[in-house]
Protein backbone atom coordinates (compact mmCIF):
# COMPACT_ATOMS: atom_id res chain seq x y z
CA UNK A 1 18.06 -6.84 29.96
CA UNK A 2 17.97 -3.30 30.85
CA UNK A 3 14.20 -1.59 30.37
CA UNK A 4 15.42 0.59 27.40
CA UNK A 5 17.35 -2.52 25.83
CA UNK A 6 14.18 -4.42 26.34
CA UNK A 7 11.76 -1.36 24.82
CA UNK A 8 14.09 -0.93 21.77
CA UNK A 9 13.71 -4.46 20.92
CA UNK A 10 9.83 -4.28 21.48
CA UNK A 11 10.44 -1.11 19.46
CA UNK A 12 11.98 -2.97 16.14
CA UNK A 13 9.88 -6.36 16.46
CA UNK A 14 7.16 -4.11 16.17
CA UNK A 15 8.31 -2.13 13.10
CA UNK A 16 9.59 -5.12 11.67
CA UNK A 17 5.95 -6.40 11.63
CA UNK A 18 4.56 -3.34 10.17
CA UNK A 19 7.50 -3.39 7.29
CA UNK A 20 7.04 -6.59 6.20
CA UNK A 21 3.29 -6.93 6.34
CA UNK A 22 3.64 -3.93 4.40
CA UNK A 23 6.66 -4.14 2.00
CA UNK A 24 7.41 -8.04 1.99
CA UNK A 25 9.96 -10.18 3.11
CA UNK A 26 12.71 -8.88 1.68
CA UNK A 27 11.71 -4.73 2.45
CA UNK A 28 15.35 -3.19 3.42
CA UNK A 29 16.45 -3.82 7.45
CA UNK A 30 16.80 0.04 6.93
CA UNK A 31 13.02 0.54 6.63
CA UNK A 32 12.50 -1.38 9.60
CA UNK A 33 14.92 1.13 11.72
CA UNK A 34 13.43 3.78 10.62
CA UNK A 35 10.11 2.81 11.41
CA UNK A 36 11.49 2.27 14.98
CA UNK A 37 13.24 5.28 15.01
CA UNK A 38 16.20 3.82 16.51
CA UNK A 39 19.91 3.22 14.77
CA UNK A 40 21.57 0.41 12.38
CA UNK A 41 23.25 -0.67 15.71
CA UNK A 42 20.47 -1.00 17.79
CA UNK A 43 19.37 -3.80 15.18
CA UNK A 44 22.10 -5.48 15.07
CA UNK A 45 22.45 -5.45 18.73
CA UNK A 46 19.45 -7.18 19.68
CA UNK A 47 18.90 -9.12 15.50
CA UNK A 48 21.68 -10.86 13.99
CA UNK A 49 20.46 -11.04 10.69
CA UNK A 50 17.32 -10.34 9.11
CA UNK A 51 15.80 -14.31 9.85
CA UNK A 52 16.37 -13.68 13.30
CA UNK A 53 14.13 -10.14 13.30
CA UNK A 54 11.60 -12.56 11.67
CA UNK A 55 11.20 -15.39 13.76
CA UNK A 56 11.08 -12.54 16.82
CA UNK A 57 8.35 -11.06 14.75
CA UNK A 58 6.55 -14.44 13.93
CA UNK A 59 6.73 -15.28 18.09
CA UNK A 60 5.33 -11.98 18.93
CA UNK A 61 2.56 -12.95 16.69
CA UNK A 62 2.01 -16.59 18.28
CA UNK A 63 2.45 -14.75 21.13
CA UNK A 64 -1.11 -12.87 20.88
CA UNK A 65 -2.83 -16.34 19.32
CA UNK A 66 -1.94 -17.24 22.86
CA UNK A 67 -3.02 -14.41 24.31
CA UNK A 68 -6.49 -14.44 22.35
CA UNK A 69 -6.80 -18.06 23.21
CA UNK A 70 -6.71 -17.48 26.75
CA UNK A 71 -8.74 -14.26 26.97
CA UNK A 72 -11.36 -15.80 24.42
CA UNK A 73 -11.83 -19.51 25.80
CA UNK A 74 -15.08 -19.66 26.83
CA UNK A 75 -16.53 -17.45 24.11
CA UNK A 76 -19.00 -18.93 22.37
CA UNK A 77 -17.63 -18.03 18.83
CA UNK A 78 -14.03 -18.74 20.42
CA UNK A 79 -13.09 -21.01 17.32
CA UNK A 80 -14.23 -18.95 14.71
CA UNK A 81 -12.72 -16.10 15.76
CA UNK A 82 -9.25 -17.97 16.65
CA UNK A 83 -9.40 -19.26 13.03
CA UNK A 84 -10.39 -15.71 11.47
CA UNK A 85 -7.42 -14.22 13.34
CA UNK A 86 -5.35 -17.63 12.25
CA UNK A 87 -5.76 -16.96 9.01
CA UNK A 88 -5.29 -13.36 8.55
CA UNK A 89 -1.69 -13.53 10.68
CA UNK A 90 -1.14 -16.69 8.03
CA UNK A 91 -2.06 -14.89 5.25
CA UNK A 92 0.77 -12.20 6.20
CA UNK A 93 3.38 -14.15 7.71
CA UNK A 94 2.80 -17.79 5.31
CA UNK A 95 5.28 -16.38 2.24
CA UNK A 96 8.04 -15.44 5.57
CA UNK A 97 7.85 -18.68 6.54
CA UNK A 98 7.67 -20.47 3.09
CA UNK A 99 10.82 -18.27 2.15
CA UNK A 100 12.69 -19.41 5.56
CA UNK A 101 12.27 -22.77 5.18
CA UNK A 102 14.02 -23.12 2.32
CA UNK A 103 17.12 -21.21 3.20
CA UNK A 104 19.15 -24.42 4.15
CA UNK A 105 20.48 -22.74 7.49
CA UNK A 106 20.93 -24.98 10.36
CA UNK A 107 20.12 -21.97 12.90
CA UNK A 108 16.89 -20.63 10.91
CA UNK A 109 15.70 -24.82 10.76
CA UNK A 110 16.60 -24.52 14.73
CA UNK A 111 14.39 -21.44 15.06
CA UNK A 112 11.65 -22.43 13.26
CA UNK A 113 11.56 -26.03 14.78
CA UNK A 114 11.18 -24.12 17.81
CA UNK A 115 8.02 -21.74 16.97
CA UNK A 116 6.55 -24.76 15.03
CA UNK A 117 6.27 -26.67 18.52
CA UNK A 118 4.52 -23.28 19.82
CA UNK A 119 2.18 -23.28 17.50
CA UNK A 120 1.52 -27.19 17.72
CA UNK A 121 0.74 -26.87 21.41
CA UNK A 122 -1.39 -24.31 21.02
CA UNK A 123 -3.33 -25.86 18.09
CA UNK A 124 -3.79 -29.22 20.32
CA UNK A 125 -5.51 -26.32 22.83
CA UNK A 126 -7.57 -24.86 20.25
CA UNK A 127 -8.94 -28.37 19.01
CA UNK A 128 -9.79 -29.51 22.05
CA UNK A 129 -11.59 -26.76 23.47
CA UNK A 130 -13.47 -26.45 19.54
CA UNK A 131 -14.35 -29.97 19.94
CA UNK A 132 -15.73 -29.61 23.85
CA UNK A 133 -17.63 -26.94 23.22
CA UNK A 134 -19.53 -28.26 19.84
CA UNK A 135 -17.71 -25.91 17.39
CA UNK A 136 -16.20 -28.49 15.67
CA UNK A 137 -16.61 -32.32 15.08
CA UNK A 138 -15.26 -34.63 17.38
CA UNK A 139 -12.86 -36.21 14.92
CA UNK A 140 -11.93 -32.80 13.67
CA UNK A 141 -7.58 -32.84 14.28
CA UNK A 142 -5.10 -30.67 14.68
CA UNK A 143 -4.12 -32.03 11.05
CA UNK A 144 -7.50 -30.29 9.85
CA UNK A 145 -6.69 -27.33 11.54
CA UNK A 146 -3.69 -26.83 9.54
CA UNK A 147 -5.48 -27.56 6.64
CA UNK A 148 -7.75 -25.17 7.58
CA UNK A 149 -5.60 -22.13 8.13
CA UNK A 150 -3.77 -23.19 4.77
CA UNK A 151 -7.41 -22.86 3.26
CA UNK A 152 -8.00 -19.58 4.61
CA UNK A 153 -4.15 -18.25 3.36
CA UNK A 154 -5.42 -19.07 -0.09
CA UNK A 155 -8.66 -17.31 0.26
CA UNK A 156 -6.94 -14.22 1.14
CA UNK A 157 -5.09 -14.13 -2.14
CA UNK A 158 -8.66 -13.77 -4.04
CA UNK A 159 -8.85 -10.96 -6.31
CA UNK A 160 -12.33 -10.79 -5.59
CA UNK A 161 -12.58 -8.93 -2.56
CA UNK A 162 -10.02 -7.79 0.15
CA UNK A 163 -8.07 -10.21 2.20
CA UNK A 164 -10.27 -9.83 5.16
CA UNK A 165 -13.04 -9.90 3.30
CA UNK A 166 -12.32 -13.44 1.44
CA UNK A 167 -11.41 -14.47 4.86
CA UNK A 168 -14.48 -13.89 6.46
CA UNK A 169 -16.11 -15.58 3.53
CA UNK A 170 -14.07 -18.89 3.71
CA UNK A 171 -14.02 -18.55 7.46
CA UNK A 172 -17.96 -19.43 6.60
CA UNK A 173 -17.99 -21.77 4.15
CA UNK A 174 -15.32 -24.14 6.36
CA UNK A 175 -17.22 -24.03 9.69
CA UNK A 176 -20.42 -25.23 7.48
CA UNK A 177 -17.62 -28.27 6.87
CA UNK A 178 -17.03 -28.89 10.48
CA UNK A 179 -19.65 -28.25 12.44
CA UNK A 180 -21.14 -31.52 13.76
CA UNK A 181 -24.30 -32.62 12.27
């Protein structure tokens, strides 16, 4: 891919993230190229349709869990922190991925199959490394830590404080859980 093909792309992933965190699912493809500040065609030359733009937009956020994950490792407060940041990309991008798995297309199932195995390598990562280090309880699974991260998408919808706020709150109240004893 040519460097400006590949920075146009870069360009609309990241608009698209901004748009829909900020507008929802369903904001028009036209907001998202105008946020880039690139043309119709450009989108459609690098996005098929709007569930491909999203499942770019969803690895470009895995993408930085694995980034943080690496960087962060042997941080003392690694898991926290992973699970903070978890739950606040969740708590954007959970009602994208809610809404594409029920759209019955063999392509967006393919897609998302895909980034689900992503994300379940990285988790078995992030539970082992919780559990070495002490963070967590040895029989703590990867099937808690998706519980987990579902816990902390329903915090952020509390109408009690902001999202961040609730998560940092909940973020709390589950390590209590989990931490061994």
């Amino acid at each position: 891919m040519r460097a400006d093909a590949k920075r146009h792309r870069e360009d609309l992933i990241e608009a698209a993230r901004r748009v829909f965190a900020r507008d929802g699912l369903h904001a028009p493809l036209q907001a998202v190229v105008d946020e880039a500040r690139l043309g119709r065609g450009t989108l459609y030359r690098h996005f098929r349709d709007r569930e491909t733009l999203l499942v770019a937009v969803l690895e470009q956020e895995l993408s930085k869990l694995s980034e943080f994950l690496e960087e962060w490792r042997d941080q003392p407060a690694f898991f926290r922190d992973f699970i903070r940041l978890q739950g606040l990309i969740a708590s954007i991008y959970s009602p994208t991925m809610q809404a594409m798995q029920t759209m019955r297309q063999e392509r967006v199932a393919e897609l998302l199959l895909s980034l689900n195995r992503k994300v379940e390598k990285l988790y078995i990562e992030v539970v082992a490394r919780a559990i070495r280090s002490g963070e967590v309880h040895p029989s703590f699974t990867i099937t808690d830590l998706k519980l987990v991260v579902r816990m902390l998408v329903g915090a952020s919808t509390s109408r009690e404080c902001t999202p961040e706020k609730a998560i940092e709150l909940a973020t709390d109240i589950i390590l209590d859980g989990v931490r061994p004893r």
